[in-house]
Protein backbone atom coordinates (compact mmCIF):
# COMPACT_ATOMS: atom_id res chain seq x y z
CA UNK A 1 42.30 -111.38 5.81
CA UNK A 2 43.12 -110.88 9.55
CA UNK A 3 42.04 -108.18 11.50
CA UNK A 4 43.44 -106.77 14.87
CA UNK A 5 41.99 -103.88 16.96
CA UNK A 6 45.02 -101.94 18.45
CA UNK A 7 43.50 -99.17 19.37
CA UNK A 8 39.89 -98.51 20.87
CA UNK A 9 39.78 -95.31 22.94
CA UNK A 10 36.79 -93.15 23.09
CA UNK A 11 35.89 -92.98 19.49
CA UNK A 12 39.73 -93.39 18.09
CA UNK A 13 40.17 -96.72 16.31
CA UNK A 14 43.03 -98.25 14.57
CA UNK A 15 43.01 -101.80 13.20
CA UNK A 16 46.12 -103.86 11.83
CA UNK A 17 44.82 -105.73 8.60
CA UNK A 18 46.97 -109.05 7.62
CA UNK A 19 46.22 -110.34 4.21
CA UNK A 20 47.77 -113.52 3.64
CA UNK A 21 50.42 -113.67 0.72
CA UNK A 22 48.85 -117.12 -0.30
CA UNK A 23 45.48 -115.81 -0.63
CA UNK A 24 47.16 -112.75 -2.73
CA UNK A 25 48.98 -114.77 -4.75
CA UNK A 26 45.70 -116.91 -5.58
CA UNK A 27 43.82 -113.76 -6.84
CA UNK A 28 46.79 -112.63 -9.06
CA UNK A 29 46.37 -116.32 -10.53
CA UNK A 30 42.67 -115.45 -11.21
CA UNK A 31 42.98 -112.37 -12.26
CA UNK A 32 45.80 -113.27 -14.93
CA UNK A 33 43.67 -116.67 -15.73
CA UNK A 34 41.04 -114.06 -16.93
CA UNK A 35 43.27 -111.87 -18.64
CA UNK A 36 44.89 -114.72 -20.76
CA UNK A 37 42.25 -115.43 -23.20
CA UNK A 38 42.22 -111.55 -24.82
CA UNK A 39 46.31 -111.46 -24.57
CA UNK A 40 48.30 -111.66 -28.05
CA UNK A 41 52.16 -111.02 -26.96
CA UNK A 42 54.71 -111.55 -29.88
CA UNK A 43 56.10 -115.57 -30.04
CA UNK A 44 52.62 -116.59 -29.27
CA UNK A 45 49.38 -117.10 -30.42
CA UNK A 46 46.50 -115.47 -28.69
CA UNK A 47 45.17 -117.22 -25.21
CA UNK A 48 48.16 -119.26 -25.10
CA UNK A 49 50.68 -117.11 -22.84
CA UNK A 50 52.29 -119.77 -20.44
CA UNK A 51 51.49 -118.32 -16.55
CA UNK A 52 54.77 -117.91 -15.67
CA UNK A 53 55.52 -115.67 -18.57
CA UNK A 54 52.22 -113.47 -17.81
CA UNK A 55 53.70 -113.59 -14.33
CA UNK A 56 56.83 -112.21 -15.06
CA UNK A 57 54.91 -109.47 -17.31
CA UNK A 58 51.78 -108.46 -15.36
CA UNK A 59 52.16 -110.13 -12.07
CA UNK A 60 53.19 -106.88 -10.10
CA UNK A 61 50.76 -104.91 -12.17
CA UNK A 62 47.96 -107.31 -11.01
CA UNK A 63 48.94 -107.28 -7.36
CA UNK A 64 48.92 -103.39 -7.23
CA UNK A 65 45.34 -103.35 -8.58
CA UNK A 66 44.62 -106.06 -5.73
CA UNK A 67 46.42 -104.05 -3.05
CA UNK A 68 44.48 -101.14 -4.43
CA UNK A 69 41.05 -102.94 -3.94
CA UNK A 70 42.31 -103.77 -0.47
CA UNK A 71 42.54 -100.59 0.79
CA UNK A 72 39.78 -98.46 -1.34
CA UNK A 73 37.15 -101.58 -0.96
CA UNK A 74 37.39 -103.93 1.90
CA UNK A 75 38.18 -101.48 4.29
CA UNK A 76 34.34 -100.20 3.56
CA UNK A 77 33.80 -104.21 4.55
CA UNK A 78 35.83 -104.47 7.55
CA UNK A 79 34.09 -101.62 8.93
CA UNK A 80 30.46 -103.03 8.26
CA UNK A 81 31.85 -106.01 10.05
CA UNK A 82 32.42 -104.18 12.77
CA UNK A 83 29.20 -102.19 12.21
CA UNK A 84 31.02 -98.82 12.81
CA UNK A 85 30.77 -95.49 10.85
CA UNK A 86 33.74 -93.73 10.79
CA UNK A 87 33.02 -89.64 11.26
CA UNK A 88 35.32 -89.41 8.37
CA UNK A 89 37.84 -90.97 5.45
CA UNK A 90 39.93 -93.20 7.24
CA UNK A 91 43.54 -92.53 7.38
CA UNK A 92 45.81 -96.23 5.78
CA UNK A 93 49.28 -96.47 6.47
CA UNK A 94 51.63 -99.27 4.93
CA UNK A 95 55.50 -99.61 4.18
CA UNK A 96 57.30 -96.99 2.21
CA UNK A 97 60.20 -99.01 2.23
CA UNK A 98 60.98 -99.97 -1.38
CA UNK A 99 62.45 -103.77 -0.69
CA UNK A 100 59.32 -104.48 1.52
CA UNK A 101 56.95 -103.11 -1.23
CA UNK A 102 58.98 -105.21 -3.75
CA UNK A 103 58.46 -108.47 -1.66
CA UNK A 104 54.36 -107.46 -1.35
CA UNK A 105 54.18 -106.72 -5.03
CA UNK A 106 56.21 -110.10 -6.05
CA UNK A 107 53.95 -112.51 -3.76
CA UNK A 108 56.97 -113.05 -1.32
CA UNK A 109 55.40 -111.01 1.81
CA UNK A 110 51.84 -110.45 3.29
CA UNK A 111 50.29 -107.45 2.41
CA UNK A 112 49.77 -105.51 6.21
CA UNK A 113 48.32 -101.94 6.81
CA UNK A 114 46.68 -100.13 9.30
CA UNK A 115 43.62 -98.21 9.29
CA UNK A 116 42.79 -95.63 11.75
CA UNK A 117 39.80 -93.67 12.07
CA UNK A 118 36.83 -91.95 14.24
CA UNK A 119 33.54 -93.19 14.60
CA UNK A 120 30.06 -91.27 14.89
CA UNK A 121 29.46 -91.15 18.23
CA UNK A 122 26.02 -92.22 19.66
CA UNK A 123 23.51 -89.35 19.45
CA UNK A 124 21.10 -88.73 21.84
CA UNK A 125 18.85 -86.17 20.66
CA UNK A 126 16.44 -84.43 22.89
CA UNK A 127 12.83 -85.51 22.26
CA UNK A 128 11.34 -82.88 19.57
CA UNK A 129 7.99 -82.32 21.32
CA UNK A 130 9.25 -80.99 24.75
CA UNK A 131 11.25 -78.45 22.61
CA UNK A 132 9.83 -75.14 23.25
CA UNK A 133 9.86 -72.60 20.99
CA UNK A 134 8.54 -69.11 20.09
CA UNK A 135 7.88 -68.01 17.00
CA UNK A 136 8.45 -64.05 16.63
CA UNK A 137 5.46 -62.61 14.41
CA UNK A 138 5.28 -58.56 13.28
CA UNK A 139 2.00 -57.61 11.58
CA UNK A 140 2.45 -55.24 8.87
CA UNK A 141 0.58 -52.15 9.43
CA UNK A 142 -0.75 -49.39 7.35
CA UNK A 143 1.27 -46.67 8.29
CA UNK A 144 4.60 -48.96 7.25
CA UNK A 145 2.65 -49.72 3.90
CA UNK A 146 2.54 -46.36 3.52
CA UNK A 147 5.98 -45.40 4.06
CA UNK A 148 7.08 -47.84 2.10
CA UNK A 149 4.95 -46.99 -0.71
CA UNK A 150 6.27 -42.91 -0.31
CA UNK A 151 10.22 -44.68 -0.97
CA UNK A 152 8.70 -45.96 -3.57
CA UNK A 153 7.10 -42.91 -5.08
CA UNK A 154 10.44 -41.27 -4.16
CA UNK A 155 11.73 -43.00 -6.71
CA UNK A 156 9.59 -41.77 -9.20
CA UNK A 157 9.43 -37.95 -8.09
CA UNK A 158 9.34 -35.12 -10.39
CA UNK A 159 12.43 -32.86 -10.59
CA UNK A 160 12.19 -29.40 -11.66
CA UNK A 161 15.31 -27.53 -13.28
CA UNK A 162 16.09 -24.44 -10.69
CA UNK A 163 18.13 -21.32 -11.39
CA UNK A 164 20.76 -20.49 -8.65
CA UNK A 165 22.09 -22.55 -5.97
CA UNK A 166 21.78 -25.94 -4.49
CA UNK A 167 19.79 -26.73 -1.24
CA UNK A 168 19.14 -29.85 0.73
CA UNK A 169 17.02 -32.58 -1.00
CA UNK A 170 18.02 -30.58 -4.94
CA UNK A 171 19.16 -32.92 -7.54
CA UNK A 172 22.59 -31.96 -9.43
CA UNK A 173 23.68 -33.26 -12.41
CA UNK A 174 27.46 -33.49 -12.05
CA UNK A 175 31.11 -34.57 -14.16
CA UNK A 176 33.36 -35.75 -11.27
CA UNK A 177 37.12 -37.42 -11.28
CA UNK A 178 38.24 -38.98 -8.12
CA UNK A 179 42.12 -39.00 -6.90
CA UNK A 180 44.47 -40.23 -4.49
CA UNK A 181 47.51 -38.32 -3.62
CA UNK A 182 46.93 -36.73 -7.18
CA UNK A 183 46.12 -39.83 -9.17
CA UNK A 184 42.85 -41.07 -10.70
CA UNK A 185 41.52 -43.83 -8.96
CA UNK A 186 39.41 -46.91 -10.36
CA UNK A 187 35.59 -46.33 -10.18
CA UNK A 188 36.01 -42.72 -9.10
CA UNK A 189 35.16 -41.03 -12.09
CA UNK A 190 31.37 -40.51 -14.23
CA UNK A 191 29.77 -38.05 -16.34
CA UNK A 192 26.59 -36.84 -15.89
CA UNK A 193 26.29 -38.75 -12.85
CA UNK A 194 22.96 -37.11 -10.96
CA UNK A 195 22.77 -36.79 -6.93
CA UNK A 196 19.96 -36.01 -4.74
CA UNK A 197 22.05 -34.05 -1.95
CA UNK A 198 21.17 -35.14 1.05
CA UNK A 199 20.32 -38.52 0.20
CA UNK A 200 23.15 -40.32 1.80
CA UNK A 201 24.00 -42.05 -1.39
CA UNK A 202 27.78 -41.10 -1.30
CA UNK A 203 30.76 -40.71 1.12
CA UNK A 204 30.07 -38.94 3.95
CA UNK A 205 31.01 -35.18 3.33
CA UNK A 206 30.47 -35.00 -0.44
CA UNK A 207 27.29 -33.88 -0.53
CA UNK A 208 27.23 -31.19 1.62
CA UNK A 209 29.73 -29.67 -0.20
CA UNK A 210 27.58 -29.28 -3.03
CA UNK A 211 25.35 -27.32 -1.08
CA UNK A 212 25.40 -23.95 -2.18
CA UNK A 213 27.01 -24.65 -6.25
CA UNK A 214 24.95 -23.55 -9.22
CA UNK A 215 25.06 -25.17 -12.90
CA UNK A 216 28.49 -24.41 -14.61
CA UNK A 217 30.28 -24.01 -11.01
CA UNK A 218 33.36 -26.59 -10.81
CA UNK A 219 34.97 -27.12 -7.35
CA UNK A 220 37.17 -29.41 -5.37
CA UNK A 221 35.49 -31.73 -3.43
CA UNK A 222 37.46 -33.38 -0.44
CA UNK A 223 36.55 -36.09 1.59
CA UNK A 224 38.12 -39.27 3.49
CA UNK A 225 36.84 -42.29 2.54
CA UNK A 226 34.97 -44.52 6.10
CA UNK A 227 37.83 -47.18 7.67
CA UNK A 228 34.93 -49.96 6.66
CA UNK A 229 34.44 -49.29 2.97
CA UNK A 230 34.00 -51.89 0.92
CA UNK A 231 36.52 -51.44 -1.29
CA UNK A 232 39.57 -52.46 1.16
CA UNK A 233 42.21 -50.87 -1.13
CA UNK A 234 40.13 -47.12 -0.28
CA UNK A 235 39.38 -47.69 3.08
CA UNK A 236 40.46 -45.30 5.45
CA UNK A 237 42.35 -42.83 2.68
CA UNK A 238 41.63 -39.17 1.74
CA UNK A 239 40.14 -38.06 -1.60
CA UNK A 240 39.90 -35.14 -3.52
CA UNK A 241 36.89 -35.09 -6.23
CA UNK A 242 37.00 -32.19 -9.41
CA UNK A 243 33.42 -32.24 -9.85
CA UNK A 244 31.44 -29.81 -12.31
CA UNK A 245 27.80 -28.90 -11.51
CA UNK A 246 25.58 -29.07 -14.86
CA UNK A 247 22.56 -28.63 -13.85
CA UNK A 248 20.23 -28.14 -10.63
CA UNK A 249 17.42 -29.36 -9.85
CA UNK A 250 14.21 -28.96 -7.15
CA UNK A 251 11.77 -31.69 -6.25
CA UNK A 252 8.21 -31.64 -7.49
CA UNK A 253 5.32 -32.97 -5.86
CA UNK A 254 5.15 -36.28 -4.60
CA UNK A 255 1.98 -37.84 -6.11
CA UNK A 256 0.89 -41.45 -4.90
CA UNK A 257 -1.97 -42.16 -7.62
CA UNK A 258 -3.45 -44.64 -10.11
CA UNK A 259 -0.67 -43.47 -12.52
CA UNK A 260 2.53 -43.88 -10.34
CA UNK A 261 1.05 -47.98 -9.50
CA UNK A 262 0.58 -48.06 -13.47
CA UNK A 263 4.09 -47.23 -13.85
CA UNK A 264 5.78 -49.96 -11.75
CA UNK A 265 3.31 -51.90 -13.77
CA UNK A 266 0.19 -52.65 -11.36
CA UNK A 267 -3.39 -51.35 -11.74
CA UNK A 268 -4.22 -49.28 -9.34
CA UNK A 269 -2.84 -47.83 -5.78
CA UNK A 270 -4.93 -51.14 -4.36
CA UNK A 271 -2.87 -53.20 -6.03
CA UNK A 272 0.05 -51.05 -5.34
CA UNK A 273 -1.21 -51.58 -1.51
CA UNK A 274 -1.51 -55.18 -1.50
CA UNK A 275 1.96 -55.87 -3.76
CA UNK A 276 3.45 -53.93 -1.00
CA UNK A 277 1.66 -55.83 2.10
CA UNK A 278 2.82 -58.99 0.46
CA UNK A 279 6.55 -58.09 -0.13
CA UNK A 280 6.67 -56.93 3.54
CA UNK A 281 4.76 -60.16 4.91
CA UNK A 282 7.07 -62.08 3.24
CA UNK A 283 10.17 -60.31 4.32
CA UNK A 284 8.84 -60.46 8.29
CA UNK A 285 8.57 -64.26 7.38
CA UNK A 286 12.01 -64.31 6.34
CA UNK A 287 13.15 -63.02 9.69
CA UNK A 288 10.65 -65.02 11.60
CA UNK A 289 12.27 -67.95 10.21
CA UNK A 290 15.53 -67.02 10.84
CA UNK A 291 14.78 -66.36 14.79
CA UNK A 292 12.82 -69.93 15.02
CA UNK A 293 15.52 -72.07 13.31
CA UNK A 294 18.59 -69.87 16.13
CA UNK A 295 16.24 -71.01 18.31
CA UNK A 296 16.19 -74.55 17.07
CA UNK A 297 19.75 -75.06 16.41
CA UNK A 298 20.48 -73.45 19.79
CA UNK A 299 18.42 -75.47 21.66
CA UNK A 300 20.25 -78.90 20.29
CA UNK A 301 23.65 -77.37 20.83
CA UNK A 302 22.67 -76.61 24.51
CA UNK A 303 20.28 -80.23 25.51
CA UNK A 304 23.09 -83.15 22.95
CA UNK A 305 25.94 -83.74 24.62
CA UNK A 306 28.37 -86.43 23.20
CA UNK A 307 32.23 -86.90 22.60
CA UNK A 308 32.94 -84.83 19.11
CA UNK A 309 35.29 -86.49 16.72
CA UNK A 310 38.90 -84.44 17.07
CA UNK A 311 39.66 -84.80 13.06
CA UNK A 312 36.05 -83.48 12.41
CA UNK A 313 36.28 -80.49 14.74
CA UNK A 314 39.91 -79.63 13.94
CA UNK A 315 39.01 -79.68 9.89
CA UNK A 316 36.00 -77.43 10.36
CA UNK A 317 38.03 -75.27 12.53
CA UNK A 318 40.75 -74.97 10.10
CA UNK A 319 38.48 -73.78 7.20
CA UNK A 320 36.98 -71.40 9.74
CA UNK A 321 39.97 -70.44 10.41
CA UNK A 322 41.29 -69.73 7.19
CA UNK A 323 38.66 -67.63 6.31
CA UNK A 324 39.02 -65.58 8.97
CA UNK A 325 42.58 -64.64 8.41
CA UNK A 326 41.97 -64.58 4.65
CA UNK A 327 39.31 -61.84 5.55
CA UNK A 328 41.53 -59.72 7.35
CA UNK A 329 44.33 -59.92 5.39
CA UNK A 330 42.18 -58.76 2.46
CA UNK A 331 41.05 -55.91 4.46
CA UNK A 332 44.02 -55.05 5.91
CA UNK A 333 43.08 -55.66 9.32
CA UNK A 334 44.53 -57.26 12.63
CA UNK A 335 43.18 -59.02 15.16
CA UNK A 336 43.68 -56.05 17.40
CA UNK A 337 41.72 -53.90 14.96
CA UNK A 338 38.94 -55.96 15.52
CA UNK A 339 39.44 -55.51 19.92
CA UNK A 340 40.36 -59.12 20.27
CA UNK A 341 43.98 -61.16 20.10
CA UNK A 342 44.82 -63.97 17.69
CA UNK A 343 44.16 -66.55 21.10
CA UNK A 344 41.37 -65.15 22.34
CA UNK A 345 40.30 -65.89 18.58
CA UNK A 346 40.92 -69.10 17.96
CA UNK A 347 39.22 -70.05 21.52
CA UNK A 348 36.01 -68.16 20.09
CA UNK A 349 36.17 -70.30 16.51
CA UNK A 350 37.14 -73.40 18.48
CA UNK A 351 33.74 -73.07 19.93
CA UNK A 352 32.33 -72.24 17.15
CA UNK A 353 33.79 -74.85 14.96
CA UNK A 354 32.78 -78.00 17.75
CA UNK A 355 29.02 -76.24 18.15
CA UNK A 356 28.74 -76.79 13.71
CA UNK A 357 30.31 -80.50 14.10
CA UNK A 358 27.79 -81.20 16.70
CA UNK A 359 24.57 -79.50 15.13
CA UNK A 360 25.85 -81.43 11.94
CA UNK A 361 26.06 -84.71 14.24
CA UNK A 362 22.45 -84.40 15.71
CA UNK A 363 20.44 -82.84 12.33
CA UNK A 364 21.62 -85.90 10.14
CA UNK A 365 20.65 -87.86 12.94
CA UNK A 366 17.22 -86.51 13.32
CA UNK A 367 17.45 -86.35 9.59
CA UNK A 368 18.21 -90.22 9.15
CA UNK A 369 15.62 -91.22 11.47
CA UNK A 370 12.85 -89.11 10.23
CA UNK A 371 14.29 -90.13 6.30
CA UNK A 372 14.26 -86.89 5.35
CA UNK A 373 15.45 -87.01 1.43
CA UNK A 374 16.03 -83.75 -0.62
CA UNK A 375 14.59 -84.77 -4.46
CA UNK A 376 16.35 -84.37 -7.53
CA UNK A 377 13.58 -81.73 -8.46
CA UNK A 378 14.64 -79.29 -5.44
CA UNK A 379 18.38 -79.68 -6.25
CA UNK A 380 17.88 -78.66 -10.05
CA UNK A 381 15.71 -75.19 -8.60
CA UNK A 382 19.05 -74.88 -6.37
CA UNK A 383 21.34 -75.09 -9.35
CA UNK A 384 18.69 -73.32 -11.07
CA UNK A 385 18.71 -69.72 -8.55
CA UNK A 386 22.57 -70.21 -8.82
CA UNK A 387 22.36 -69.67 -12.54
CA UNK A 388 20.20 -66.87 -12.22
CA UNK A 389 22.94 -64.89 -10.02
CA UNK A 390 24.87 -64.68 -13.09
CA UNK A 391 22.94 -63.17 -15.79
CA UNK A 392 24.78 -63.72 -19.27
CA UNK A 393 26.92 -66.52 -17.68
CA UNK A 394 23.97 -68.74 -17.18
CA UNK A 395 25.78 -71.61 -19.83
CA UNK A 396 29.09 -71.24 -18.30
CA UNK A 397 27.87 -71.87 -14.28
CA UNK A 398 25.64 -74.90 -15.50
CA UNK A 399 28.47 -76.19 -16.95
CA UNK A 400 30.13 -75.71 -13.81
CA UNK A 401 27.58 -77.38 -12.00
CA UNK A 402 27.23 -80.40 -14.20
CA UNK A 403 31.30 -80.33 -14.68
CA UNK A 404 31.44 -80.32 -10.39
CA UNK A 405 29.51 -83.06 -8.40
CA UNK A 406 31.06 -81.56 -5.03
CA UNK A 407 29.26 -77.99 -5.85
CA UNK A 408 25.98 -79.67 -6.26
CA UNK A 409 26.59 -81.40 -3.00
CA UNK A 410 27.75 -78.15 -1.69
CA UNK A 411 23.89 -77.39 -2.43
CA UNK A 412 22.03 -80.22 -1.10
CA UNK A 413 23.88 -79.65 2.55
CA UNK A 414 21.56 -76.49 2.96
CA UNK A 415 18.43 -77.93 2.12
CA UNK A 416 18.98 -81.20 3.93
CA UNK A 417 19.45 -78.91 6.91
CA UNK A 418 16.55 -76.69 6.23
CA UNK A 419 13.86 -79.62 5.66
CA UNK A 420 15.26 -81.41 8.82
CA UNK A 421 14.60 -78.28 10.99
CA UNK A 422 11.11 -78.25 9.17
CA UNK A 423 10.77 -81.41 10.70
CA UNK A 424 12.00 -80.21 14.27
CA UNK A 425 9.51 -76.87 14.08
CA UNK A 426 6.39 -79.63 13.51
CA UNK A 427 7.63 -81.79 16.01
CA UNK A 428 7.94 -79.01 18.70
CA UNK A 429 5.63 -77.28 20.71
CA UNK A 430 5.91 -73.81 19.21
CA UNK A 431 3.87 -70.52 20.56
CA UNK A 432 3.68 -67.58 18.42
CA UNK A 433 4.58 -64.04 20.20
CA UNK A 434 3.78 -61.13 18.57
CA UNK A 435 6.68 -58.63 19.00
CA UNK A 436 7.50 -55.11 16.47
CA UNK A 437 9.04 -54.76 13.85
CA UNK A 438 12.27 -53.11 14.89
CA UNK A 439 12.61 -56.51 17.74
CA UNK A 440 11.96 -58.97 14.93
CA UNK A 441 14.65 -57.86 12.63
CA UNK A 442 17.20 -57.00 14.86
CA UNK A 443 20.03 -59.39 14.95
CA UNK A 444 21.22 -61.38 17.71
CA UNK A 445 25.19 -59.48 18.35
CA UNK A 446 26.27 -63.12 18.41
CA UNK A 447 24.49 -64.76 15.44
């Protein structure tokens, strides 16, 4: 097997592979010699097939496999020879002419292809210990315990029927039927459906219109629903809502006590206190970890420069890309609608796409070096939370899983990232700031 360089610019490669027909020819020989002891063919006995007749029956069968092997397993050779990585698959190229394939597959031609790839480009990650880095930390204090615990109790207050009319902060009981342009809409209808008015829990307008209705009243409700609702299909459009008032209701006292902790299952209000202190501590940690691994990933985007592979950069851009016009076509949306133009676009997600190839670049390079591993263990409590998104499809998504090795990779990428930038945070020399809570759980406008 010959091998030619004919192209070596920057990190582009292309190499011209020659395998000679001879030495072809002589593995089709050994691979039929093999084959002739288990082959019975009709007019003779078993093992005794002269060559030339296997030739003539499974000679181009055997060189296909060969030519397969060629290109699917010394290609991975060649390019340890050369002690090169290639960033990704490499691309082969060979005849489609049909004579020229004939005269490869009948031992009359050498087999030649090309192979042309990227390579990983050398890495030069800053050293980890002169990486500075804050660490954003928000105690949790008393008075938010408290307020917390009083949405809580909210939850749990009291409600009193109430003759006459609805006020702020009543609860109604209500029938309503949504429509469009006269016609019943999906998901906007329910009976008995019951509404603290004022609470903000449904499109802007409705409840104040309730404001003022007494059981047994029925009344048109009309409202338009925001241009960012969820729903895309309802976004932006006017509604009118038939809604009958069955019942009103005023709020009783709001009592934080023993009994209100024993009903969300806890012993006392202590416990209530420290449950709560613990489930805010650990959200603030969430955040703080969010802030100090932008402030990692940033860092290595800004101080690791190198030459990105084009075919890397242009396939995460792509998928970037199509999500981003998937998104808007789902929502109905233009480029314009969102204050920007399709080019000024695809400039911002070029960016964006070359900053992920590089992070990628440097974090399995840190990762490598450090021989970071993610363990069988943590990818089964992956698959695991997965499954627990889904409750009564549980069997159906681990089949999934076990049915789709890509989708448990899809999984590993995450935590391979996350325990490298573990490593990074020990390695650097990180100073803890103290800042509120309001500054540590705002979000960067460009994260």
């Amino acid at each position: 097997m010959q091998v030619t360089e004919t192209l070596n610019e920057g990190l582009k490669r292309e190499l011209k592979i020659v395998v000679d027909k001879g030495d072809m020819d002589s593995q089709v020989t050994a691979r039929l010699e093999e084959m002739k002891p288990r082959l019975k063919l009709n007019g003779f006995r078993q093992g005794k097939v002269p060559m030339p007749h296997l030739r003539k029956m499974y000679g181009k069968q055997a060189m296909a496999e060969i030519v397969n092997e060629y290109i699917s397993k010394r290609t991975g050779e060649v390019l340890k020879d050369r002690d090169e990585r290639p960033a990704q698959q490499p691309e082969i190229s060979m005849t489609e002419d049909e004579k020229e394939a004939e005269e490869i597959l009948t031992g009359k031609k050498d087999f030649e292809f090309s192979m042309s790839y990227e390579v990983i480009p050398e890495i030069n990650a800053p050293e980890l210990e002169k990486l500075k880095i804050k660490r954003p930390v928000a105690e949790v204090s008393d008075k938010e315990i408290d307020e917390q615990i009083e949405k809580i109790a909210e939850s749990s207050r009291p409600y009193n029927e109430k003759k006459g009319k609805a006020a702020k902060n009543d609860r109604v009981t209500m029938n309503y039927l949504g429509k469009i342009d006269g016609e019943p809409f999906e998901g906007g209808a329910d009976n008995d459906a019951k509404l603290v008015l004022g609470s903000g829990m449904f499109i802007p307008g409705f409840e104040d219109q309730l404001i003022g209705k007494k059981a047994g009243d029925e009344t048109v409700v009309k409202v338009s629903f925001p241009d960012e609702y969820q729903a895309a299909h309802l976004a932006g459009k006017e509604a009118e809502f038939d809604v009958t008032v069955s019942l009103v209701e005023k709020p009783g006292d709001l009592e934080i006590n023993d009994e209100l902790a024993t009903n969300l299952g806890l012993e006392s209000v202590d416990k209530l206190r420290e449950a709560v202190r613990g489930q805010m501590e650990g959200q603030f940690e969430s955040f703080t970890r969010a802030k100090v691994k932008r402030q990692v990933l940033d860092l290595l985007d800004e101080k690791t420069k190198m030459e990105l592979p084009g075919k890397m950069v242009e396939q995460e851009f792509n998928n970037i890309w199509s999500q981003v016009t998937t998104e808007l076509e789902r929502a109905g949306k233009t480029f314009e609608d969102e204050d920007t133009t399709e080019d000024k676009a695809k400039k911002e997600y070029q960016g964006l796409a070359e900053r992920r190839v590089r992070l990628g670049l440097v974090l399995a390079d840190i990762g490598e070096k450090a021989d970071v591993q993610v363990s069988e263990e943590e990818i089964q409590q992956a698959v695991f939370r997965q499954v627990q998104q889904y409750p009564g499809q549980e069997q159906e998504v681990l089949n999934y899983f076990r049915e789709h090795p890509d989708a448990v990779a899809g999984l590993r990428a995450p935590l391979y990232e996350d325990k490298v930038v573990d490593f990074i945070i020990e390695k650097a020399d990180v100073t803890e700031e103290t800042v509120s809570q309001e500054e540590l759980m705002k979000e960067e406008e460009d994260a």
